[in-house]
C-alpha atoms as a PDB file:
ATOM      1  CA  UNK A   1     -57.576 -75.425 138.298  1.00  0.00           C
ATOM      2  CA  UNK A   2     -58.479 -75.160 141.855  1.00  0.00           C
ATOM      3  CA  UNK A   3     -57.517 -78.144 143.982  1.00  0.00           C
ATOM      4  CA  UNK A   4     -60.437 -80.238 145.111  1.00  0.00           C
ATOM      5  CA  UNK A   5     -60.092 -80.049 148.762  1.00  0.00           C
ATOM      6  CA  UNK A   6     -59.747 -75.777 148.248  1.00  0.00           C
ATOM      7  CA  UNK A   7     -62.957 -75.739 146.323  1.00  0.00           C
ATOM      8  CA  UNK A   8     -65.107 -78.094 148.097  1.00  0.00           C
ATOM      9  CA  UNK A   9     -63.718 -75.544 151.592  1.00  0.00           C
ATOM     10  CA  UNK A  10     -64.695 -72.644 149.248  1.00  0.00           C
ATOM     11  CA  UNK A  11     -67.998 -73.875 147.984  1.00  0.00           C
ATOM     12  CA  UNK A  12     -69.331 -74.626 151.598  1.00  0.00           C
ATOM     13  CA  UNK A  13     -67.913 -71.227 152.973  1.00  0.00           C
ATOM     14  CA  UNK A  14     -70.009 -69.283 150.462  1.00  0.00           C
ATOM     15  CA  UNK A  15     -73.135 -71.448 150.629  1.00  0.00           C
ATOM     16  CA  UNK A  16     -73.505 -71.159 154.372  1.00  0.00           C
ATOM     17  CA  UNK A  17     -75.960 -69.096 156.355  1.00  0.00           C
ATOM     18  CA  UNK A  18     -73.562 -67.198 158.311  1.00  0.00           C
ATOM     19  CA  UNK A  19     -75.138 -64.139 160.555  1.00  0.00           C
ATOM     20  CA  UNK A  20     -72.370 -61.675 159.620  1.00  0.00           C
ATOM     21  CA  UNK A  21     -70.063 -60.992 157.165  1.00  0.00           C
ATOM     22  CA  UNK A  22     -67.474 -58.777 159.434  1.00  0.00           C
ATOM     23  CA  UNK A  23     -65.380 -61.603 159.138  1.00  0.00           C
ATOM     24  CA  UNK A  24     -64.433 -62.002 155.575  1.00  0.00           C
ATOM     25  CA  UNK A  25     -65.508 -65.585 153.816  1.00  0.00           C
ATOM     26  CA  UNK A  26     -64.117 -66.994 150.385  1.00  0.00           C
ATOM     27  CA  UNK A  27     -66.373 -68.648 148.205  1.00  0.00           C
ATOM     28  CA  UNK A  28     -67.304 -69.515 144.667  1.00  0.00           C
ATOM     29  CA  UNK A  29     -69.450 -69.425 141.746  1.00  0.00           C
ATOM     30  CA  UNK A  30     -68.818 -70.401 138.214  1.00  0.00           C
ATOM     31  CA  UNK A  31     -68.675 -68.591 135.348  1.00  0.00           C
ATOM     32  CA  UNK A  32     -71.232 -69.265 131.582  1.00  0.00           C
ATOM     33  CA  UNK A  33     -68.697 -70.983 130.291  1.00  0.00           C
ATOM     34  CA  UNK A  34     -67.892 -73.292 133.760  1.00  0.00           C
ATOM     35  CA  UNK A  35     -65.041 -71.542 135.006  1.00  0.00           C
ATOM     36  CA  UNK A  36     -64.656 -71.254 138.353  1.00  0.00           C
ATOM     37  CA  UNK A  37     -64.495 -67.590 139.735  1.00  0.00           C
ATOM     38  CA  UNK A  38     -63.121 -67.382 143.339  1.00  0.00           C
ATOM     39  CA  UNK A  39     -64.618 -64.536 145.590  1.00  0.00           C
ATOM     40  CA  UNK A  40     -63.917 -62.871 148.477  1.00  0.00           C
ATOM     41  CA  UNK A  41     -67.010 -61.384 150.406  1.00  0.00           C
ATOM     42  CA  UNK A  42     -66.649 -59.095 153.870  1.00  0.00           C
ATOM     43  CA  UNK A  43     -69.008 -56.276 155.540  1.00  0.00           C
ATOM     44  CA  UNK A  44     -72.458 -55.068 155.228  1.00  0.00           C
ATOM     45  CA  UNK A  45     -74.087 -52.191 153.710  1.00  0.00           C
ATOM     46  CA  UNK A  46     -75.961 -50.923 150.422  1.00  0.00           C
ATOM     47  CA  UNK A  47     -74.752 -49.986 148.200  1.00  0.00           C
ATOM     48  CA  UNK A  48     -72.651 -53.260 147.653  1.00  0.00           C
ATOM     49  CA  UNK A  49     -69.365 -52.966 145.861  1.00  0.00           C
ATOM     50  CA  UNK A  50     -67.654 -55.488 143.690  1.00  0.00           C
ATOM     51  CA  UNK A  51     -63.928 -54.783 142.744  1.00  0.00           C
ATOM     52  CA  UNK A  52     -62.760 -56.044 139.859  1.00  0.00           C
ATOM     53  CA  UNK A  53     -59.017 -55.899 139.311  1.00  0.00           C
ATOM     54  CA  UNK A  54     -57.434 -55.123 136.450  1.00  0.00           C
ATOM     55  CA  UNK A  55     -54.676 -57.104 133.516  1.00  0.00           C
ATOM     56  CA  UNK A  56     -52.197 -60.157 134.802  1.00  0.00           C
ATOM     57  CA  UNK A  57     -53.887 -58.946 138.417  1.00  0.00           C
ATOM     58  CA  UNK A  58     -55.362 -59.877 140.776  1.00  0.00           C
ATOM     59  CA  UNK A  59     -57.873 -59.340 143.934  1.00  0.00           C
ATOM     60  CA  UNK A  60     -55.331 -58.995 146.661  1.00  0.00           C
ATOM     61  CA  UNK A  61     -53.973 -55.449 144.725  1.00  0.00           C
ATOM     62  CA  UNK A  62     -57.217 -54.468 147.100  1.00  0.00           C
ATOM     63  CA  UNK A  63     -55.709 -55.199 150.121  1.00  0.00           C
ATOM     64  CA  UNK A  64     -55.391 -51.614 151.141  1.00  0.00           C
ATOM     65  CA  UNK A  65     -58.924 -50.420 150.823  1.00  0.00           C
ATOM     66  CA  UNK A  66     -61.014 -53.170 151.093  1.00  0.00           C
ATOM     67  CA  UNK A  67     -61.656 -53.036 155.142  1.00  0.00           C
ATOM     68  CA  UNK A  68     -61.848 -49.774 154.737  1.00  0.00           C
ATOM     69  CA  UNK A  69     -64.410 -49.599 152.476  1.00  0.00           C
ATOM     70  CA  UNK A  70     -66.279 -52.510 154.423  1.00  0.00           C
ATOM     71  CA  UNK A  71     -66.872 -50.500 157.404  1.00  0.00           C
ATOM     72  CA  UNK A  72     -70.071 -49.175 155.636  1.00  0.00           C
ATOM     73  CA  UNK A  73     -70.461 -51.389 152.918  1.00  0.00           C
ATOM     74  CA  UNK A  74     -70.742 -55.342 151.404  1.00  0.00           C
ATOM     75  CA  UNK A  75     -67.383 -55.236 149.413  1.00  0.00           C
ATOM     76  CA  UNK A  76     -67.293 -58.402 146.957  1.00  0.00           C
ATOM     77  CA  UNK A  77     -63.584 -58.976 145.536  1.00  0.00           C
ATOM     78  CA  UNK A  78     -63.176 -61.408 142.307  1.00  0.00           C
ATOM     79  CA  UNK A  79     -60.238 -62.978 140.880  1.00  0.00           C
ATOM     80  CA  UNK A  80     -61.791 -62.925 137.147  1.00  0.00           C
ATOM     81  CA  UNK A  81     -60.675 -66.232 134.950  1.00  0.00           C
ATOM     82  CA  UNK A  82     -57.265 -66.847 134.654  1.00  0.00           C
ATOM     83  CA  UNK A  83     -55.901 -64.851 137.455  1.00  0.00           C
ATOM     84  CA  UNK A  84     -55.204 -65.326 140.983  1.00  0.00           C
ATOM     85  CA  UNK A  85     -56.961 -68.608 142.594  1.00  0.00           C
ATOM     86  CA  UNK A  86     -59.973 -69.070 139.529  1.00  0.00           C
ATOM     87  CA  UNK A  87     -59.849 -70.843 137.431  1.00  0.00           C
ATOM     88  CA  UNK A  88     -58.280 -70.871 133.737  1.00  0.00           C
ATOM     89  CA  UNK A  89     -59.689 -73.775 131.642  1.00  0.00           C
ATOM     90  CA  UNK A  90     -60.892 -71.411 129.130  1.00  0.00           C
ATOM     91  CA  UNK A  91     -61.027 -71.371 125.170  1.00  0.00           C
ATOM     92  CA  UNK A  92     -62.083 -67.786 124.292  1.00  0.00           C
ATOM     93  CA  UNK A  93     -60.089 -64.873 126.217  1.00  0.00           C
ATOM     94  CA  UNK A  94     -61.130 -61.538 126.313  1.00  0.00           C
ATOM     95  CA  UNK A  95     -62.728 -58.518 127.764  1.00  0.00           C
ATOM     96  CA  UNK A  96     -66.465 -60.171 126.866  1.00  0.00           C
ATOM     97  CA  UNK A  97     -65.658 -63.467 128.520  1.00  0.00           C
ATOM     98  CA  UNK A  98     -64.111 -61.779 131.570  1.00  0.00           C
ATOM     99  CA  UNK A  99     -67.684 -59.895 131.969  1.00  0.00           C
ATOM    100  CA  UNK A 100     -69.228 -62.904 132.064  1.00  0.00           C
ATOM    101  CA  UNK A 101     -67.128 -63.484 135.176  1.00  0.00           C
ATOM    102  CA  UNK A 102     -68.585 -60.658 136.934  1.00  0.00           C
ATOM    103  CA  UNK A 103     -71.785 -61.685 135.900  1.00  0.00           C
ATOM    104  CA  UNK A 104     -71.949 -65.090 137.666  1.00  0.00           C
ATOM    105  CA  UNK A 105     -71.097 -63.343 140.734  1.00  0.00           C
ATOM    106  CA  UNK A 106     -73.368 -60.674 140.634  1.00  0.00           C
ATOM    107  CA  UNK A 107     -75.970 -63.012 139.536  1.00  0.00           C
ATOM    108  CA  UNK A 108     -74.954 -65.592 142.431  1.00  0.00           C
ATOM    109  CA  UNK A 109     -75.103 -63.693 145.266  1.00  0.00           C
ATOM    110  CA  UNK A 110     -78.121 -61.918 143.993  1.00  0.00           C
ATOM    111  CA  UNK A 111     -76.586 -58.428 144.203  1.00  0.00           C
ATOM    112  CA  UNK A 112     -78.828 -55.357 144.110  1.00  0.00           C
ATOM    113  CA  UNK A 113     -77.811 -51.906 143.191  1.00  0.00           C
ATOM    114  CA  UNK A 114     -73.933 -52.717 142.815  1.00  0.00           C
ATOM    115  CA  UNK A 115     -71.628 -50.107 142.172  1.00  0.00           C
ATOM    116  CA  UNK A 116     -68.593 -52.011 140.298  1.00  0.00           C
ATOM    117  CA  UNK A 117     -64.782 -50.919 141.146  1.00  0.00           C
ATOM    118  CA  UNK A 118     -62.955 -51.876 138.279  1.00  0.00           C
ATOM    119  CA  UNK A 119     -59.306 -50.973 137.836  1.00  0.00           C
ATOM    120  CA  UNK A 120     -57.447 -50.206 134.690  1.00  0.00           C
ATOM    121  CA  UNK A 121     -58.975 -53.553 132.547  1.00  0.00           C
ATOM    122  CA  UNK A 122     -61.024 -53.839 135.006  1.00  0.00           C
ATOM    123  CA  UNK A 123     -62.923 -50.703 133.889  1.00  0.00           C
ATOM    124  CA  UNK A 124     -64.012 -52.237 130.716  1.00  0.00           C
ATOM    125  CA  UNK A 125     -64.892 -55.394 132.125  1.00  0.00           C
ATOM    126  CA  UNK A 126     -67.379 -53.772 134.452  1.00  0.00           C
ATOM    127  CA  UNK A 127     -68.599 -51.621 131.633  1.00  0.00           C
ATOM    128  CA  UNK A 128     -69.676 -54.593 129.814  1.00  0.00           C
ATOM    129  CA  UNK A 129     -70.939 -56.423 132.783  1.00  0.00           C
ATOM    130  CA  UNK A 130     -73.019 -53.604 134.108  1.00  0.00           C
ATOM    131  CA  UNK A 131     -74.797 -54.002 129.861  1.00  0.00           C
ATOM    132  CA  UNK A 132     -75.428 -57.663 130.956  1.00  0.00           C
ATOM    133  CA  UNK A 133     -76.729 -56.624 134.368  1.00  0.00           C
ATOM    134  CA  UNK A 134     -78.641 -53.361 134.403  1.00  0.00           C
ATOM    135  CA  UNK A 135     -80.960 -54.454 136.602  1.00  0.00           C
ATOM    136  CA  UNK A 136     -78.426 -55.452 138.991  1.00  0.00           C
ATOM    137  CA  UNK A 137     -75.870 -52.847 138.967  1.00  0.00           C
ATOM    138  CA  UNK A 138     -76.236 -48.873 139.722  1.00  0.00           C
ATOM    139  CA  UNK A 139     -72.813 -47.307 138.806  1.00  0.00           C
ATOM    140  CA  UNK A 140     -68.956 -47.847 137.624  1.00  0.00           C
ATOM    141  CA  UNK A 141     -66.107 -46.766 138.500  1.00  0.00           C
ATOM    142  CA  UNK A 142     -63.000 -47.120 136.846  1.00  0.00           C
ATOM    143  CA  UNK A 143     -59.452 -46.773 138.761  1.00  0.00           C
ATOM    144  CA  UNK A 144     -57.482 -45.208 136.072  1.00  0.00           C
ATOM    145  CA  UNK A 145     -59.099 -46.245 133.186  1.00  0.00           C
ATOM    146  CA  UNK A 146     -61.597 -44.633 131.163  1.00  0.00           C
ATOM    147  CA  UNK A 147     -58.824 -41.844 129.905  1.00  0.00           C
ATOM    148  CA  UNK A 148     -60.426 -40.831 126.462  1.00  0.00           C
ATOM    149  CA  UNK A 149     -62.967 -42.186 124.377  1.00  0.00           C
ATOM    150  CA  UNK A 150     -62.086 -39.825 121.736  1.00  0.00           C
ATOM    151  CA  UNK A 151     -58.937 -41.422 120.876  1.00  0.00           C
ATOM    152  CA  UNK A 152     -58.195 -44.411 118.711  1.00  0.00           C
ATOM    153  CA  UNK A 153     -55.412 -46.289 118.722  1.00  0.00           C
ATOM    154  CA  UNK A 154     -52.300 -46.722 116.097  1.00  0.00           C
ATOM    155  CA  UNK A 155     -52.452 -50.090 114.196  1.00  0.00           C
ATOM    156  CA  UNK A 156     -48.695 -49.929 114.231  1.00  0.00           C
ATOM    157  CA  UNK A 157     -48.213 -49.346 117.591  1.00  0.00           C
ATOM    158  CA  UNK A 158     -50.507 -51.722 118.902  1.00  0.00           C
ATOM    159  CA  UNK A 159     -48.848 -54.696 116.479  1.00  0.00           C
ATOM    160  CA  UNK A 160     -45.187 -53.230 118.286  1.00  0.00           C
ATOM    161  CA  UNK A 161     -46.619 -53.598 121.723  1.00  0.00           C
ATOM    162  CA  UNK A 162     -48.141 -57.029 121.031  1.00  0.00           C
ATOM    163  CA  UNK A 163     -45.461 -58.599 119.710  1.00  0.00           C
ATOM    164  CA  UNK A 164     -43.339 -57.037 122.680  1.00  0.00           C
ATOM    165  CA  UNK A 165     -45.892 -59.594 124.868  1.00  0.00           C
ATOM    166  CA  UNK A 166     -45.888 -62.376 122.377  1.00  0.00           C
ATOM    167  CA  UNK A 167     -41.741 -62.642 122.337  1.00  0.00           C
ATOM    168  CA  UNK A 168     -40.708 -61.982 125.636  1.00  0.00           C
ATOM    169  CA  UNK A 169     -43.854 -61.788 127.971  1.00  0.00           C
ATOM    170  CA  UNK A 170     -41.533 -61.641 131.312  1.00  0.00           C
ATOM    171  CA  UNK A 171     -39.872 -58.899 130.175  1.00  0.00           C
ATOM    172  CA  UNK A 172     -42.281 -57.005 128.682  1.00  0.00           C
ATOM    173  CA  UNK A 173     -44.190 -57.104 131.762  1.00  0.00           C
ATOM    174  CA  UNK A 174     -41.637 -55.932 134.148  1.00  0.00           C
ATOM    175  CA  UNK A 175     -40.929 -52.968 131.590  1.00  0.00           C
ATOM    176  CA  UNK A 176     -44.491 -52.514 131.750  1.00  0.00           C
ATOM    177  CA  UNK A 177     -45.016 -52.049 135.692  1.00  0.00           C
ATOM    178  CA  UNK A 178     -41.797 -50.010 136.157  1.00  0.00           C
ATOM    179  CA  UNK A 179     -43.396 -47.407 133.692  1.00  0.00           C
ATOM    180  CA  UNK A 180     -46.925 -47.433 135.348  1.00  0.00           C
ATOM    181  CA  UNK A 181     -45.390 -46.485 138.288  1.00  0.00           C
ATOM    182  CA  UNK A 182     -44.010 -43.000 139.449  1.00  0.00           C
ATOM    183  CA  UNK A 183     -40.228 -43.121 140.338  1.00  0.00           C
ATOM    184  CA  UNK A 184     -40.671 -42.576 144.153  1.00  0.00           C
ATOM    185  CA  UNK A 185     -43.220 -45.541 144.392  1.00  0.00           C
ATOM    186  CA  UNK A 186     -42.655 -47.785 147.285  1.00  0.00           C
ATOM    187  CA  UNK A 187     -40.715 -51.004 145.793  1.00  0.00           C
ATOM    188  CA  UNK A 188     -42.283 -53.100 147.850  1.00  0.00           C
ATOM    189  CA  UNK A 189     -46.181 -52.606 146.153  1.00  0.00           C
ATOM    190  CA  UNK A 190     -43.682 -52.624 142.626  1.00  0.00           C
ATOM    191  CA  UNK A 191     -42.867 -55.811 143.764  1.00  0.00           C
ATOM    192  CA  UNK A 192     -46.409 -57.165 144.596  1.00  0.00           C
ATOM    193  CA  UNK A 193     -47.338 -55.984 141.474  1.00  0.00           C
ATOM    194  CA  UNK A 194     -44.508 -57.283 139.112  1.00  0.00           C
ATOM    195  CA  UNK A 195     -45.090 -60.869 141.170  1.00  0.00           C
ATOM    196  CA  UNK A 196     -48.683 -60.935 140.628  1.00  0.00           C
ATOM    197  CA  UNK A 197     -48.137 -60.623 136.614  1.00  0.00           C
ATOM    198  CA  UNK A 198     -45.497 -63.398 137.125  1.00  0.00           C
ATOM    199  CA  UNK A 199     -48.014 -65.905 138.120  1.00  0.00           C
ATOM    200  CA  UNK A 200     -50.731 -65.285 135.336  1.00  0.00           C
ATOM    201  CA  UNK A 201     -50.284 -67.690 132.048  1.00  0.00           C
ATOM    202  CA  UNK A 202     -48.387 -65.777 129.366  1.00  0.00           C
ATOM    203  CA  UNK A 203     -51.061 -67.017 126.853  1.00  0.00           C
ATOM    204  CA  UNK A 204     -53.496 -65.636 128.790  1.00  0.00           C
ATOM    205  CA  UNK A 205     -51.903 -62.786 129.185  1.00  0.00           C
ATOM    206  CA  UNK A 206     -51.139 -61.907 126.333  1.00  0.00           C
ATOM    207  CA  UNK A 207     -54.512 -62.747 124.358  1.00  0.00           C
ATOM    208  CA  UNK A 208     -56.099 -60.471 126.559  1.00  0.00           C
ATOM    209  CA  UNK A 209     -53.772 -57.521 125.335  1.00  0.00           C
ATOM    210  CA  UNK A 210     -54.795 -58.259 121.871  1.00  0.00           C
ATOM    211  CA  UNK A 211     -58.580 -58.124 122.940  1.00  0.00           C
ATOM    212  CA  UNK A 212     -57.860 -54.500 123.551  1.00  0.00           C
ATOM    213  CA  UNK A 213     -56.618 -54.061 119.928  1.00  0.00           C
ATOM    214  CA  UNK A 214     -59.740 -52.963 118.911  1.00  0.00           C
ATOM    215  CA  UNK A 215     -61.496 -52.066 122.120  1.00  0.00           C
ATOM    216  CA  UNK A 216     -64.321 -49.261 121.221  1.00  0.00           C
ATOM    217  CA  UNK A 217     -64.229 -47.517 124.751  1.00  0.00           C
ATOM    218  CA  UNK A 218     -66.817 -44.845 122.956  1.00  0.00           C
ATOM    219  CA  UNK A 219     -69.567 -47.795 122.041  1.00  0.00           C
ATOM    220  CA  UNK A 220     -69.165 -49.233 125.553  1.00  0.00           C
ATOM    221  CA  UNK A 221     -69.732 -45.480 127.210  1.00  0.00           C
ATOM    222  CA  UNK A 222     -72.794 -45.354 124.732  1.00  0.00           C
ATOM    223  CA  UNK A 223     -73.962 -48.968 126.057  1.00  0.00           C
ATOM    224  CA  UNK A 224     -73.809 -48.597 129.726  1.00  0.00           C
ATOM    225  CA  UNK A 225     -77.179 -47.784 131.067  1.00  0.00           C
ATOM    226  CA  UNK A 226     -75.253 -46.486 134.054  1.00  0.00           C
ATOM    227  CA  UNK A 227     -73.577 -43.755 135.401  1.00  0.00           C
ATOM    228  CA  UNK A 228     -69.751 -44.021 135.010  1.00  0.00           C
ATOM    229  CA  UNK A 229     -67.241 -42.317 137.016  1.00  0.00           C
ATOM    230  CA  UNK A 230     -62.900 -42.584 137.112  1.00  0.00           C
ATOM    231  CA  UNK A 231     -60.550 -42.047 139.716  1.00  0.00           C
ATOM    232  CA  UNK A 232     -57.957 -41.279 137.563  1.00  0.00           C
ATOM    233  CA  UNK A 233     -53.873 -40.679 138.382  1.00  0.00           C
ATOM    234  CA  UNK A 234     -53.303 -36.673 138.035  1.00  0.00           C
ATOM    235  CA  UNK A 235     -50.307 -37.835 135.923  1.00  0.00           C
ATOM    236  CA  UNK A 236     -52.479 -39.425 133.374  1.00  0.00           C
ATOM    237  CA  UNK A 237     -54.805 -37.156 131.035  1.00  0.00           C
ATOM    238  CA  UNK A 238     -58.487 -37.412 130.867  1.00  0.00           C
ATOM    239  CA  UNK A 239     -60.440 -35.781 128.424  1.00  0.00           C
ATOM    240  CA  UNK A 240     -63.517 -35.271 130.626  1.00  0.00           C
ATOM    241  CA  UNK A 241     -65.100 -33.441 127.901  1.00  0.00           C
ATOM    242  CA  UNK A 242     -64.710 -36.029 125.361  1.00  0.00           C
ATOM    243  CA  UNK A 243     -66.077 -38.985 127.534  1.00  0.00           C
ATOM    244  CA  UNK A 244     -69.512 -36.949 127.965  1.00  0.00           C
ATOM    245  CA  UNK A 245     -70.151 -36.899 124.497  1.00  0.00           C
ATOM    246  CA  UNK A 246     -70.639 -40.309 124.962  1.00  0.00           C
ATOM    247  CA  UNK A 247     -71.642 -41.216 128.581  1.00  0.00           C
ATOM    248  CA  UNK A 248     -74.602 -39.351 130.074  1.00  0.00           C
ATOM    249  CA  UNK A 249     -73.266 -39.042 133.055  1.00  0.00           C
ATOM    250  CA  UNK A 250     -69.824 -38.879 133.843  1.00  0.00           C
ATOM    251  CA  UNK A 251     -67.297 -37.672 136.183  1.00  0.00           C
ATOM    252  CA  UNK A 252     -63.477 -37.903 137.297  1.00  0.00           C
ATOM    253  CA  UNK A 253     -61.583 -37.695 140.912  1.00  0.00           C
ATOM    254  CA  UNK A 254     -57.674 -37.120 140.370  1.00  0.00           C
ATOM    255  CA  UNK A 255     -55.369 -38.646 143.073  1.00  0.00           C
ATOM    256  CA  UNK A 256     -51.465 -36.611 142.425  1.00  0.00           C
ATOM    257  CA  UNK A 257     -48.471 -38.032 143.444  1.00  0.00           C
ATOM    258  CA  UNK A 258     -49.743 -41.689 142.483  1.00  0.00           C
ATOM    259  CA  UNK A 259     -48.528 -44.312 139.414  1.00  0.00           C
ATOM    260  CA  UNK A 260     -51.562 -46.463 138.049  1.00  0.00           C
ATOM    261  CA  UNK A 261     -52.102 -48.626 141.414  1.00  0.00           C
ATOM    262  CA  UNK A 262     -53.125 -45.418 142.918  1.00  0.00           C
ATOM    263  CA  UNK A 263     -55.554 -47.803 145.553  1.00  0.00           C
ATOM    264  CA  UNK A 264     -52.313 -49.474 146.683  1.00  0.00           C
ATOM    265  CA  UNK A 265     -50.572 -46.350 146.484  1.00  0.00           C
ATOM    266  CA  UNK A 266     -53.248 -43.803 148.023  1.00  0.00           C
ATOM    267  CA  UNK A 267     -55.590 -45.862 149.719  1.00  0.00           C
ATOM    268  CA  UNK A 268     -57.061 -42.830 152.053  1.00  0.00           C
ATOM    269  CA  UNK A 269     -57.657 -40.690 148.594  1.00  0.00           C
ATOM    270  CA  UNK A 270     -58.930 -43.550 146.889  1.00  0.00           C
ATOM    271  CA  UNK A 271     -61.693 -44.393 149.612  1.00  0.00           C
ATOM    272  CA  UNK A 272     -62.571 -40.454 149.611  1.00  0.00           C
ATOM    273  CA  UNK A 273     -62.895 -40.427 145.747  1.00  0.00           C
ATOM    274  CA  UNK A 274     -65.288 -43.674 146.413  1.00  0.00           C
ATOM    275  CA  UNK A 275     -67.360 -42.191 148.905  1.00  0.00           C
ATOM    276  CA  UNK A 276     -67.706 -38.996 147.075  1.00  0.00           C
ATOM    277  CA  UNK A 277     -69.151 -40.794 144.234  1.00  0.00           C
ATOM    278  CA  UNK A 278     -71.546 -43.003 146.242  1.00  0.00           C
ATOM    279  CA  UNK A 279     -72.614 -39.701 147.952  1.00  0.00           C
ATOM    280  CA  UNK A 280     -73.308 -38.297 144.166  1.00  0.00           C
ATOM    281  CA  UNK A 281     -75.191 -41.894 142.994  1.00  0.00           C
ATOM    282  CA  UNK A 282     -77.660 -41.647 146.243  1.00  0.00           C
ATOM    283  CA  UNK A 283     -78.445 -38.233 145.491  1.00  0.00           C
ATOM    284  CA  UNK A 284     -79.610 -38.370 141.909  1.00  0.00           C
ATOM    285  CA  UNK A 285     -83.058 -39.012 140.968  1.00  0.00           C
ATOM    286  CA  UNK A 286     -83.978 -42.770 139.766  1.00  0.00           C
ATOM    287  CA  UNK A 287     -85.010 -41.002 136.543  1.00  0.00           C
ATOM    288  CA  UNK A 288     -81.338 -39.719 136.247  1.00  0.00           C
ATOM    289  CA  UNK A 289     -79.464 -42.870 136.723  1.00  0.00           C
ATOM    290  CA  UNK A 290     -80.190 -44.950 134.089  1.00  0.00           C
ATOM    291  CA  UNK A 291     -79.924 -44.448 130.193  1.00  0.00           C
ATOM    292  CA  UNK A 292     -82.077 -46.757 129.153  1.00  0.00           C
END
């Protein structure tokens, strides 16, 4: 829970009628279920973009890009429940109530045309969102996510890497950064990482990895009435093919070199991959970007 004095700062912050956003502002807005869901907002610009970060993350990991990316654009970055400074008085955890997170804020500072950023379970999350908000959102992309909605995942193996979580959550975390990360990545962003999925609730934490135990990435490409990209790590297949079967439109930037933080890693790649799809969304017909 937030303290009083930091929400009461935050709350005024967002709900004043400041001239420019150049200087970045922190405010609030609370979730269906009452959960408070801490924002950062900066820039100006259409379209606007929301990041959404990804598991045990949270919205700092867009530290490198975000200025950046504000030069031309309103850039809205959300700690989601249970991470960073939201809150985390919550009963039901997964990717649905997480999209409801996203929701509040597009829905409370009256976005239009929003192209969601969301990285690795942050992809999903916007997915689902973007289905709640059609008429509020124009595009997704994912930040190495998205990898194949072809393939389904092994009972076993999922039960082996849940129970990894459920017995030893420190642990299995740290193993789990070191591997999503190429050998020559700077240990200083390993470290950011690996402390940012120290501070997250285990419980949380982990019932959020068994929300992805059945996660249908195929339905939710079939449900978003939006086009979907991926800026994707080179080292990580994508079957490009296989996501079109089930997303009218769909397309995928590779960044080489890069673990899965590639927008900590690559921040100049990632913000040309992002522009290059933005130039793509303005181009296409109205007719063309919706699927429903």
């Amino acid at each position: 829970m937030m303290h009083p004095a930091r929400t009461a700062l935050a709350l005024a912050v967002a709900l004043s009628a400041s001239a420019c956003r150049s200087t970045p502002t922190v405010g609030s807005v609370r979730s269906s279920d009452g959960v408070e869901i801490v924002f950062t907002d900066r820039g100006r610009g259409a379209p606007p973009l929301v990041l959404v970060h990804g598991w045990a993350c949270e919205r700092a990991q867009w530290s490198e890009v975000d200025a950046e990316l504000a030069r031309e654009h309103r850039v809205v970055e959300l700690d989601l429940g249970g991470h960073g400074d939201s809150g985390y008085e919550r009963s039901v955890w997964n990717l649905e109530s997480l999209s409801e997170d996203v929701v509040a804020v597009l829905d409370g500072l009256e976005l239009e045309g929003a192209v969601l950023i969301g990285h690795s379970m942050g992809g999903p999350v916007s997915l689902a969102a973007a289905r709640k908000r059609p008429q509020r959102v124009a595009g997704v992309i994912g930040v190495d996510t998205f990898h194949d909605a072809e393939r389904k995942a092994d009972p076993e193996l999922m039960r082996g890497y849940i129970g990894a979580f459920r017995s030893d959550y420190q642990r299995t975390a740290r193993r789990f950064v070191e591997s999503a990360f190429q050998p020559n990545a700077d240990p200083e962003l390993v470290a950011r990482v690996m402390a940012g999925l120290a501070r997250v609730d285990p419980a949380i934490a982990v019932a959020l990895v068994e929300s992805f135990a059945d996660y249908d990435l195929a339905a939710a490409l079939r449900q978003t009435p939006v086009p979907v990209y991926a800026i994707n790590a080179e080292a990580n297949p994508t079957n490009i093919e296989g996501n079109r079967k089930f997303a009218r439109w769909f397309d995928v930037r590779f960044v080489p070199g890069v673990g899965h933080w590639l927008m900590m890693e690559a921040p100049e790649a990632f913000v040309r991959c992002v522009d290059e799809f933005l130039a793509d969304l303005a181009a296409r017909k109205p007719a063309e970007l919706r699927t429903g």
